[in-house]
Protein backbone atom coordinates (compact mmCIF):
# COMPACT_ATOMS: atom_id res chain seq x y z
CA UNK A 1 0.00 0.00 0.00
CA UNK A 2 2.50 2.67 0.94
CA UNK A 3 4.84 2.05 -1.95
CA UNK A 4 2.54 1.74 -4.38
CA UNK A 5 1.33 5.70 -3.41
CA UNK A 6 4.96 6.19 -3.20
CA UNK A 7 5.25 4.59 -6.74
CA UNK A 8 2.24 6.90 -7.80
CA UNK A 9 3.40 9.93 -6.84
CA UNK A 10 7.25 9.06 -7.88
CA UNK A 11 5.55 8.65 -11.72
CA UNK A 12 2.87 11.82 -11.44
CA UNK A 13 5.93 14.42 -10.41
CA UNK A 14 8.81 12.54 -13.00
CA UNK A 15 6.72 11.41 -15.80
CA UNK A 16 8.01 8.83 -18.02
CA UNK A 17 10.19 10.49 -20.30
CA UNK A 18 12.05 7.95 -21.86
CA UNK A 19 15.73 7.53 -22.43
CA UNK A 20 18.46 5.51 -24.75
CA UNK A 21 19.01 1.75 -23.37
CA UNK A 22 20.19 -0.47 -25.77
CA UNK A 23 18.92 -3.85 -26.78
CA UNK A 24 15.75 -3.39 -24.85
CA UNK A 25 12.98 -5.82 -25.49
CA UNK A 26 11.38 -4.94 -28.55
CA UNK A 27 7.80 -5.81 -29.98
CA UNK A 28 7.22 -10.06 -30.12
CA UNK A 29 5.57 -10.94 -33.20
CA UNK A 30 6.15 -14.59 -32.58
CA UNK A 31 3.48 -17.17 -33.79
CA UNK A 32 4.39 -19.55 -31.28
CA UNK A 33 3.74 -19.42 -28.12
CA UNK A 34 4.75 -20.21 -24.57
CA UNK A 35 3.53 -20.47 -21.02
CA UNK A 36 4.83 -17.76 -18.65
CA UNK A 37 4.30 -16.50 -15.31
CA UNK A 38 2.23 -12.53 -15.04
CA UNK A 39 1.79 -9.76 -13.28
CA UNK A 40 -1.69 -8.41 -13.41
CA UNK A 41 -2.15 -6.70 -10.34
CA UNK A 42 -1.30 -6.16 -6.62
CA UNK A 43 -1.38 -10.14 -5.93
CA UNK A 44 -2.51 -10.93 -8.83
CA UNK A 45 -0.76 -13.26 -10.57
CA UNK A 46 -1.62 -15.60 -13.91
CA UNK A 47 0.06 -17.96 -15.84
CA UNK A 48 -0.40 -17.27 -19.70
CA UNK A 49 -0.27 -18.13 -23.03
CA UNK A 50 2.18 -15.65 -24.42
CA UNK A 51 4.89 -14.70 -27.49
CA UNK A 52 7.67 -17.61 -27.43
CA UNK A 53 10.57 -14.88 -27.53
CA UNK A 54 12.92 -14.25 -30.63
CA UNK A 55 16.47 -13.27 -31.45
CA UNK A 56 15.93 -9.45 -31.90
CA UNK A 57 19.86 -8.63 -31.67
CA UNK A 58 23.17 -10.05 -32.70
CA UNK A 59 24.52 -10.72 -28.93
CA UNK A 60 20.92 -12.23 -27.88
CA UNK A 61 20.52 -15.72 -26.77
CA UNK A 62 17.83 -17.71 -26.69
CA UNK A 63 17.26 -20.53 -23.49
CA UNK A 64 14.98 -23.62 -22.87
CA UNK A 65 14.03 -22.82 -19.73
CA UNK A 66 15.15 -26.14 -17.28
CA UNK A 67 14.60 -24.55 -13.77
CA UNK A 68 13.52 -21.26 -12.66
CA UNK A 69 12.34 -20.18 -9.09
CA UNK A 70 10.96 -17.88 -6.75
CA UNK A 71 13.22 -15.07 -4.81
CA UNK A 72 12.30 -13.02 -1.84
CA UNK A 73 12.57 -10.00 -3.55
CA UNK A 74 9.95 -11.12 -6.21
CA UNK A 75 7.60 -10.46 -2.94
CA UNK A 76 8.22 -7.22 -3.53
CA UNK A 77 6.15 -7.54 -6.95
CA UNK A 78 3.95 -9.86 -5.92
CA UNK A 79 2.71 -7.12 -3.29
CA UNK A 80 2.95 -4.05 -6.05
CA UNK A 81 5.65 -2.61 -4.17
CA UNK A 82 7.82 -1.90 -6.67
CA UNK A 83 7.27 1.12 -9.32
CA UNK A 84 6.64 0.88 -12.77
CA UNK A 85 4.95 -2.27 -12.64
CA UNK A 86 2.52 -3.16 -16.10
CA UNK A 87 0.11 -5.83 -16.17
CA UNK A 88 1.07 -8.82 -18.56
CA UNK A 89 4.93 -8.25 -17.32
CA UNK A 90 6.80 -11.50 -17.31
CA UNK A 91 8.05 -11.87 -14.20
CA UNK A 92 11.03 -14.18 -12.68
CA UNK A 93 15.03 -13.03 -12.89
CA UNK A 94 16.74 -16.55 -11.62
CA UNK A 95 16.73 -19.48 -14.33
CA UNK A 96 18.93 -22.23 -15.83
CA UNK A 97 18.48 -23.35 -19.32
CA UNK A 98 19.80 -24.70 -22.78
CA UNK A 99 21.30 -22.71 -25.48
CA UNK A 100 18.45 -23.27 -28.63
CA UNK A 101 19.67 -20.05 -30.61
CA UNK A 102 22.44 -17.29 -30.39
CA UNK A 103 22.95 -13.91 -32.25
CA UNK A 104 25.26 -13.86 -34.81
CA UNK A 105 28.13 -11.70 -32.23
CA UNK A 106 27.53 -14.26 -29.87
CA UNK A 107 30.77 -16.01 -29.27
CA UNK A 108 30.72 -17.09 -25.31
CA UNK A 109 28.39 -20.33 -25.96
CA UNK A 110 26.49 -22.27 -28.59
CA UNK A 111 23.12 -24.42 -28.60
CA UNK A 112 23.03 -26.75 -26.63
CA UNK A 113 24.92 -25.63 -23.80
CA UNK A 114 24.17 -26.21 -20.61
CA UNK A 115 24.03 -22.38 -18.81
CA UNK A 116 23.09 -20.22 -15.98
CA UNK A 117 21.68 -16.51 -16.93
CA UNK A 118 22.27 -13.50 -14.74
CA UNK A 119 19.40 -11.52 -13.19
CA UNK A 120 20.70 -7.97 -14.00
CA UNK A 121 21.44 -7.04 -17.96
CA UNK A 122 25.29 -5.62 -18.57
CA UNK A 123 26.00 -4.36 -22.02
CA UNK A 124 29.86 -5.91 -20.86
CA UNK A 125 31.20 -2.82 -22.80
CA UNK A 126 30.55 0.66 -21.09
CA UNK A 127 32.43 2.54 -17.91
CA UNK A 128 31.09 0.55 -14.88
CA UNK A 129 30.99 -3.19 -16.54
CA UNK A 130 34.73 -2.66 -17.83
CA UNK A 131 35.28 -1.65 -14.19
CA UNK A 132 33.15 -5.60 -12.78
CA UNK A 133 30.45 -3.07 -11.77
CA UNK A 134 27.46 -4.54 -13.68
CA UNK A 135 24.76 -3.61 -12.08
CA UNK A 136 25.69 -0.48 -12.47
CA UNK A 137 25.49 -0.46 -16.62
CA UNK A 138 24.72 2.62 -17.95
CA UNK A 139 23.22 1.05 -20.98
CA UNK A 140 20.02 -1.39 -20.01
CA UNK A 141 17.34 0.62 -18.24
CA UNK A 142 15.24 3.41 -19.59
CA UNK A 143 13.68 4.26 -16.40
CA UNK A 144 13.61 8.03 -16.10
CA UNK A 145 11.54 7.60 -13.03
CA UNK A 146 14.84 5.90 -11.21
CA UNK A 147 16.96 8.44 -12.86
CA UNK A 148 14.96 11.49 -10.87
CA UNK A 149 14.74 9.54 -7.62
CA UNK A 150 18.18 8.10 -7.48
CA UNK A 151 19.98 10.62 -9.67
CA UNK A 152 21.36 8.04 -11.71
CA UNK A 153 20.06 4.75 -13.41
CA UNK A 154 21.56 1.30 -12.30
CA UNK A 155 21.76 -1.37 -14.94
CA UNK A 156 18.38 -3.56 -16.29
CA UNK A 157 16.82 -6.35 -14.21
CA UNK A 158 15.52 -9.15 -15.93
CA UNK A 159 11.23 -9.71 -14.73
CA UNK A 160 11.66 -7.23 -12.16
CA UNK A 161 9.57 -4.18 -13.41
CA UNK A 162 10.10 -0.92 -16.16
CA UNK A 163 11.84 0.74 -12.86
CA UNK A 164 15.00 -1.53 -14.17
CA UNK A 165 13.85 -1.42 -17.87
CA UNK A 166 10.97 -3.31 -18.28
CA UNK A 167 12.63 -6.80 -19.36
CA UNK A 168 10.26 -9.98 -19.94
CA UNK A 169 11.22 -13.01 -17.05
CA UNK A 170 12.31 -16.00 -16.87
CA UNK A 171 9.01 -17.38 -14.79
CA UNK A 172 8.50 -19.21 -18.46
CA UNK A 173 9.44 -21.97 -21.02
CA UNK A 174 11.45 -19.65 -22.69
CA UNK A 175 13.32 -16.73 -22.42
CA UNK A 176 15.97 -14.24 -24.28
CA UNK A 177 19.05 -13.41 -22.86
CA UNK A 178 20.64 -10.03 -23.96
CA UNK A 179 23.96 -9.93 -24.09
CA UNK A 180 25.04 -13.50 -23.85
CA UNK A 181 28.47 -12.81 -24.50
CA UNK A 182 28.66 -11.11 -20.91
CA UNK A 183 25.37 -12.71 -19.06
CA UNK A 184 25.73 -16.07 -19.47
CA UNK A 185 27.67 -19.03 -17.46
CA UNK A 186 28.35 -22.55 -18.54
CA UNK A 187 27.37 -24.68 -16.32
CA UNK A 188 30.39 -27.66 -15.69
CA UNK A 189 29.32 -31.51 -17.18
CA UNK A 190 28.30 -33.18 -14.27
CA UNK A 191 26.40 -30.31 -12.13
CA UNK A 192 23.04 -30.47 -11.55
CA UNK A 193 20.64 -27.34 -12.49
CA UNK A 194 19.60 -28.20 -8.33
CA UNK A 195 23.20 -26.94 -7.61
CA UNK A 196 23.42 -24.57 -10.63
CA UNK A 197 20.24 -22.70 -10.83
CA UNK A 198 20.78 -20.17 -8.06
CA UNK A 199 24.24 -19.06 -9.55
CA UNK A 200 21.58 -16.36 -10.92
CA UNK A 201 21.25 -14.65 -8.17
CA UNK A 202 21.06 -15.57 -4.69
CA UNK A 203 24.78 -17.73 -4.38
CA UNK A 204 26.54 -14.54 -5.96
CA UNK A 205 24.43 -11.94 -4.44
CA UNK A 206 25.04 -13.51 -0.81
CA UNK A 207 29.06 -13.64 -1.21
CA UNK A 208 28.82 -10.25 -2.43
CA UNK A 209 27.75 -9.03 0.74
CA UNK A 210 29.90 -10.67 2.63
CA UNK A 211 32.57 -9.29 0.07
CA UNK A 212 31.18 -5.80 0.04
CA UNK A 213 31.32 -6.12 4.15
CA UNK A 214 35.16 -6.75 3.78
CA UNK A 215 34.57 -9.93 6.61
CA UNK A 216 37.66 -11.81 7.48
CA UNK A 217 38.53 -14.95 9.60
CA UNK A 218 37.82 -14.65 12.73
CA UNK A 219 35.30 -12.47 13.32
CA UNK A 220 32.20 -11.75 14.99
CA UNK A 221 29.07 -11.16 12.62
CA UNK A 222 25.39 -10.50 12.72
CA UNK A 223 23.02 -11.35 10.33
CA UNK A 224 19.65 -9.85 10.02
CA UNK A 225 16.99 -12.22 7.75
CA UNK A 226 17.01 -15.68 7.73
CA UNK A 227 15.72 -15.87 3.78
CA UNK A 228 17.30 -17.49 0.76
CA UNK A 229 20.29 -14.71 1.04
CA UNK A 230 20.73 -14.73 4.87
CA UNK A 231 20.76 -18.48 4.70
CA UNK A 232 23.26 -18.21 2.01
CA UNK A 233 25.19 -15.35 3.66
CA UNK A 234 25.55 -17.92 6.73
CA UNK A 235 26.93 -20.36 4.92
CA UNK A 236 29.24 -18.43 3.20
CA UNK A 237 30.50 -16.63 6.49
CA UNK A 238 31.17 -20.62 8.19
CA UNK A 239 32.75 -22.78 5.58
CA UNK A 240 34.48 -20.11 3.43
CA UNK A 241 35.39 -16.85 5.46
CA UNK A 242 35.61 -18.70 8.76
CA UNK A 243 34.65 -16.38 11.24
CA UNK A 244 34.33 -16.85 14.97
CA UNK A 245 30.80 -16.30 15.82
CA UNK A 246 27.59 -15.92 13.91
CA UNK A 247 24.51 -13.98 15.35
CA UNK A 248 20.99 -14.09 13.28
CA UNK A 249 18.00 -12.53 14.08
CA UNK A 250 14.84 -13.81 12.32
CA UNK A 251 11.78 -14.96 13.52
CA UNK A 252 10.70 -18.27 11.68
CA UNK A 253 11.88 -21.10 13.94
CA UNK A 254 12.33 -23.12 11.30
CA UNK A 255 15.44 -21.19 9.85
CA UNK A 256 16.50 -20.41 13.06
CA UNK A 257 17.31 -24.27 13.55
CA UNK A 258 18.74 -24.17 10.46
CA UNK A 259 20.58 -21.94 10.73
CA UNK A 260 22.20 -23.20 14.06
CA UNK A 261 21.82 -26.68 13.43
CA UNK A 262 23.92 -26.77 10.19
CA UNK A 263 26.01 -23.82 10.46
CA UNK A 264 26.25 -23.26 14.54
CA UNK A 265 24.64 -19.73 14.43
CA UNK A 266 23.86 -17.89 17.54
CA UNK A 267 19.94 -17.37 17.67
CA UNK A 268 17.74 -14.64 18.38
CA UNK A 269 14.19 -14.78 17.72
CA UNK A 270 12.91 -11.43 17.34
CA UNK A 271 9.40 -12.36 18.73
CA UNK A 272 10.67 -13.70 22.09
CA UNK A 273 13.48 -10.57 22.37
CA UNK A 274 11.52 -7.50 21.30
CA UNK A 275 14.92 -5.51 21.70
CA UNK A 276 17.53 -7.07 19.95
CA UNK A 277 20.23 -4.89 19.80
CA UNK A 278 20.14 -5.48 23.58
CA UNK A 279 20.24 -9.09 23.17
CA UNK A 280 23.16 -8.47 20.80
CA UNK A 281 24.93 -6.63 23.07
CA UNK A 282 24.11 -9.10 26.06
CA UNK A 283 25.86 -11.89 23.70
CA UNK A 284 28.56 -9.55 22.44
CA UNK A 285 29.50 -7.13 24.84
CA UNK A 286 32.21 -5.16 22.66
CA UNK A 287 29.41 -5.24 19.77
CA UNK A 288 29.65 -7.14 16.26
CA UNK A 289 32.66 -6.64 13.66
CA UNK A 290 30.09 -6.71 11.12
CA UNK A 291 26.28 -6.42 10.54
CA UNK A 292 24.65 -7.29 7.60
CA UNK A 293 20.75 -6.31 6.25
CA UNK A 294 19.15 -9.25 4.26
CA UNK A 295 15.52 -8.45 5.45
CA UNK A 296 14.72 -5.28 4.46
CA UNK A 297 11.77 -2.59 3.81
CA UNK A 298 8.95 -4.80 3.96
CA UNK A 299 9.17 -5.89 7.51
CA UNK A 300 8.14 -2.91 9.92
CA UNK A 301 8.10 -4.15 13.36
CA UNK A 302 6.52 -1.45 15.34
CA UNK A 303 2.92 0.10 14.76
CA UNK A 304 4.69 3.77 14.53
CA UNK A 305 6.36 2.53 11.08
CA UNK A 306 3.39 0.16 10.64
CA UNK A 307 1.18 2.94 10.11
CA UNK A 308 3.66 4.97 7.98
CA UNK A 309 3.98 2.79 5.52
CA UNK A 310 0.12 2.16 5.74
CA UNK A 311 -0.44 5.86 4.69
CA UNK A 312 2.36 6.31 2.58
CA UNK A 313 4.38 8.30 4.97
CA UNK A 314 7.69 6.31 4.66
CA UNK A 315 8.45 3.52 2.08
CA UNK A 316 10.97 1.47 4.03
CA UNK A 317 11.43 0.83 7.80
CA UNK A 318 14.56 2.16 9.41
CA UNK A 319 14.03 -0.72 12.22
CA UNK A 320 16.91 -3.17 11.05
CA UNK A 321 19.47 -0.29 10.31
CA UNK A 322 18.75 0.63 13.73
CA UNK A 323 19.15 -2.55 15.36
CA UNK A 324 22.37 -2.87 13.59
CA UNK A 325 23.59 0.74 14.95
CA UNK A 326 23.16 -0.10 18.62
CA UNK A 327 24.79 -3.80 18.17
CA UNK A 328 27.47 -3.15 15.95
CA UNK A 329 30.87 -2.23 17.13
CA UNK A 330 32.36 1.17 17.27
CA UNK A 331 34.00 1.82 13.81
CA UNK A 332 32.66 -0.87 12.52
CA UNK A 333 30.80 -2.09 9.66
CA UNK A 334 26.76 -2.65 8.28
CA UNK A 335 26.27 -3.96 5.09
CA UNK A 336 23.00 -3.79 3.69
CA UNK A 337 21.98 -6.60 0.97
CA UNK A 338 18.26 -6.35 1.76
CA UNK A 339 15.79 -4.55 -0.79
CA UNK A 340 15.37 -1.00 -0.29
CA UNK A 341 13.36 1.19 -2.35
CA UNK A 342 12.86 4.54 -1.73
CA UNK A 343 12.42 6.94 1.99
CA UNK A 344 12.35 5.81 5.40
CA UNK A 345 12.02 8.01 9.01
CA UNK A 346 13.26 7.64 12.32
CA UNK A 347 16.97 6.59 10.77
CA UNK A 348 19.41 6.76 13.86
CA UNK A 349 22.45 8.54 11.82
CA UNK A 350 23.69 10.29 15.15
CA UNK A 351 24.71 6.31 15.97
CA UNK A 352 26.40 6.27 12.45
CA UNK A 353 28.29 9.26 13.08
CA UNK A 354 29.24 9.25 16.52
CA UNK A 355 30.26 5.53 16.81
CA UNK A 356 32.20 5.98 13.25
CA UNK A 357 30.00 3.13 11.70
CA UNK A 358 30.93 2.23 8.01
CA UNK A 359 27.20 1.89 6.26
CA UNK A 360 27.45 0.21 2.76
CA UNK A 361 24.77 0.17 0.09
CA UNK A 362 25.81 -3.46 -1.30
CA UNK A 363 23.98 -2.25 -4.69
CA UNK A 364 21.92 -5.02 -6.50
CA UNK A 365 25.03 -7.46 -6.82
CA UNK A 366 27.27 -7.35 -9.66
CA UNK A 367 27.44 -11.39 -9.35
CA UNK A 368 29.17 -11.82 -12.96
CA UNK A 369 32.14 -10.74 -10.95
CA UNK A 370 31.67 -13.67 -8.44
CA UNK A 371 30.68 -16.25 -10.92
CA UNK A 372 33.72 -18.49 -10.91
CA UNK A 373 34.76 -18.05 -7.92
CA UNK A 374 31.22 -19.15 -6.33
CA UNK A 375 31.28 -21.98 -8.63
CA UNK A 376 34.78 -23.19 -7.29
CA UNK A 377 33.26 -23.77 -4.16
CA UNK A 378 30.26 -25.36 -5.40
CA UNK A 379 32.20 -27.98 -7.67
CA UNK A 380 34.66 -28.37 -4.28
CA UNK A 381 32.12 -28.99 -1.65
CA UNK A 382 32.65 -26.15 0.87
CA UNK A 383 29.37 -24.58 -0.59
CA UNK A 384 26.31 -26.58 -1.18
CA UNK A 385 22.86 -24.47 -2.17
CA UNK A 386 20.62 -27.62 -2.31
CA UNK A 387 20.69 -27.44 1.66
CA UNK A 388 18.06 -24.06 1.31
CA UNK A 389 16.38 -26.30 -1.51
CA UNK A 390 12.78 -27.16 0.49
CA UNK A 391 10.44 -27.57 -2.73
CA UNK A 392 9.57 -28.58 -6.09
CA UNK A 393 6.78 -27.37 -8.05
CA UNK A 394 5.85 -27.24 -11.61
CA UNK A 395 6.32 -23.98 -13.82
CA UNK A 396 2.80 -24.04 -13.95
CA UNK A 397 2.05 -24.16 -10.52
CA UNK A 398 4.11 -20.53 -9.88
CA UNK A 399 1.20 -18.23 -9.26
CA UNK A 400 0.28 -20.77 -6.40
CA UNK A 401 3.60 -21.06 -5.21
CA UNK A 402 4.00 -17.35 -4.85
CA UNK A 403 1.20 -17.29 -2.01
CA UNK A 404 2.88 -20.55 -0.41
CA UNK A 405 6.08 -18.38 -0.44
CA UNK A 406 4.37 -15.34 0.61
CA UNK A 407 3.13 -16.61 4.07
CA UNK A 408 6.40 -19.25 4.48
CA UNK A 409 4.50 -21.80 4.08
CA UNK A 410 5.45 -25.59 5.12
CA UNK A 411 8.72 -24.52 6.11
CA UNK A 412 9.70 -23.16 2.36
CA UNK A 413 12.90 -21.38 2.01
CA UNK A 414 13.63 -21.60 -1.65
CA UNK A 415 12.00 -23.53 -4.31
CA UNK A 416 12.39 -25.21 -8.35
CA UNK A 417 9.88 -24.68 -10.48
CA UNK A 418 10.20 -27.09 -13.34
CA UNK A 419 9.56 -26.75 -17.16
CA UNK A 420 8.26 -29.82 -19.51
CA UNK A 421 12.30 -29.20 -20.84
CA UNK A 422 13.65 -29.94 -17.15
CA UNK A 423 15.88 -33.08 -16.20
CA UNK A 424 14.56 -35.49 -12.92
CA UNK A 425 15.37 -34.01 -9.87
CA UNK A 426 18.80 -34.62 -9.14
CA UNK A 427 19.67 -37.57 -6.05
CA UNK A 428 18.97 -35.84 -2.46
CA UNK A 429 16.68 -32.95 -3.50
CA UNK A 430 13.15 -32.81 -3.44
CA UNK A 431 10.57 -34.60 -5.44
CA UNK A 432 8.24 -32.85 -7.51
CA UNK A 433 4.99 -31.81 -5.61
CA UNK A 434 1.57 -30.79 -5.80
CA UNK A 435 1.11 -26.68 -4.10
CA UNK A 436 -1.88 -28.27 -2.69
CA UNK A 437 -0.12 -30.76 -0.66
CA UNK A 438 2.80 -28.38 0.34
């Protein structure tokens, strides 16, 4: 409610004046068609009959989608929450597929290949991508709206809205890569699209925070949001960085347990300890080395922010940021992964300032530069992402699934939605299911 009259207002006062991005998606005049996950609506979601995409540029690349899934931040859409939203938008940025047609400039794989396809859109070519900086392209999103808000435009986002360009998803049987030269990774003989599939977002996105945070061995870090990400970040933090001591703060016991069970995390459920900073501290006494955000806007605590957000007052709750201030160390670090959108109120920046905090926008993660190193770790055991793997549902099951995810439903932490062009599901991971049985 509050961001979409946020939203409203953003597009009333900057219009829609649009601007050059290259290779946008242009008009489908496809006679076959496909089935595809869309937005119609605050959630309202259908699966449709729609254009089967085409090769519309010499560096596009067109996949068979073979597993796709649902993130966290699709919430976001699913509620209307982010601007510049159209119904019949394909919607879905995470997928794994098989290379059925390239460009003609399109050098980096062939048909048939077995590949992984980034959620953001890098032209590989301009200022920031030279620089490993791809979600900050200047060349994929058209959004003037972002450009008044922000004061600059970050790079396209694949299913994820006109605010980052307005590219169809990957929620679908099929879908067209732009740029495959730059957005695409092979995925190694012998890996299963279970272990490959969230190389699109969530594996690189995680160790980017962690990255971005600057963690080393040995330390103490927090860890706000038990989703997909915070899950992720966790693992990272134990069997790669190798810090001391983990702290999360969530409030589903289910990742909690996780959480401590497989990782040894230190738990603090914000429902039983309504102030956790002082719980932090209580556990920490010399506060954390590091704090990192993977919660975000959405999840206002207190009826003050509660009812800001309810009448469009505020966008995002300061709430986490603030929890993070009090328990983080003097002159140390918060990293913030989480979605944020727009304003929020109540932000404690005397705490910033006076206790010399470092506060770091992660940005949406530029995980192209992560790619092989993530998948080192992956092909040599010391990171598995089939342990967040709860669910498996059928592509046409998504709309469903969205309201399982929605309410956390049956435990579900992260799910695979297969297509008719998927493989079984791989030896240890979970069986396809009905959303009526989950």
């Amino acid at each position: 409610m509050a961001t979409n009259i946020a939203a409203n207002m953003a597009q009333s006062h900057f219009g829609e004046v649009p601007v050059v991005a290259s290779n946008q998606d242009k008009e489908n005049t496809s006679a076959t068609d496909m089935l595809a996950c869309c937005w119609m609506g605050k959630t309202k979601l259908e699966m449709k009959r729609v254009a089967k995409p085409e090769i519309t540029d010499d560096e596009d690349v067109l996949l068979r989608v073979t597993a796709s899934t649902v993130c966290g931040s699709d919430l976001h859409l699913f509620h209307g929450e982010i601007m510049q939203l159209k119904p019949d938008d394909i919607l879905g940025h995470e997928c794994a597929g098989i290379v059925e047609k390239v460009g003609s400039s399109v050098t980096a794989v062939k048909p048939g290949d077995r590949v992984v396809a980034a959620f953001n859109v890098a032209c590989g070519r301009c200022q920031f991508c030279l620089k490993k900086q791809f979600t900050a392209c200047d060349c994929t999103n058209n959004s003037s709206v972002m450009e008044k808000l922000y004061g600059h435009r970050t790079a396209g986002v694949v299913g994820y809205s006109h605010f980052v360009g307005g590219f169809s998803g990957m929620q679908a049987e099929y879908c067209r890569v732009l740029y495959g030269n730059t957005n695409l990774l092979k995925i190694p003989p012998g890996l299963s699209d279970e272990k490959a599939l969230y190389l699109s977002d969530i594996i690189p996105t995680s160790y980017h925070a962690v990255w971005e945070a600057g963690v080393k061995e040995g330390e103490v870090v927090g860890v706000w949001g038990l989703g997909p990400i915070g899950l992720s970040v966790v693992q990272w933090l134990r069997n790669v960085v190798k810090v001391s001591r983990i702290i999360v703060v969530d409030n589903v016991p289910q990742r909690l347990q996780l959480a401590k069970e497989q990782w040894g995390a230190e738990v603090i459920n914000f429902d039983e300890n309504s102030d956790v900073a002082a719980r932090v501290n209580e556990l920490v006494p010399n506060g954390l080395d590091r704090s990192i955000d993977c919660a975000g806007f959405r999840f206002a605590k207190s009826l003050v922010h509660r009812f800001e957000r309810a009448v469009g007052l505020e966008t995002d709750t300061s709430e986490v940021i603030n929890e993070m201030v009090r328990s983080t160390k003097k002159f140390g670090t918060m990293a913030l992964i989480a979605d944020y959108a727009a304003y929020t109120n109540h932000l404690l920046i005397g705490g910033i300032m006076e206790k010399g905090l470092r506060l770091i926008g992660c940005g949406q993660a530029p995980i192209q530069r992560h790619w092989n190193e993530c998948l080192r770790h992956i092909v040599e055991g010391r990171f598995d992402p089939t342990v967040i793997l709860t669910h498996r549902f059928r592509l046409e099951d998504t709309a469903e699934v969205y309201k399982l995810f929605d309410v956390k439903q049956s435990g579900m932490v992260k799910v695979f939605l297969e297509t008719r062009f998927s493989a079984p599901a791989a030896p240890g991971t979970p069986s396809l299911a009905s959303v009526k049985e989950a």
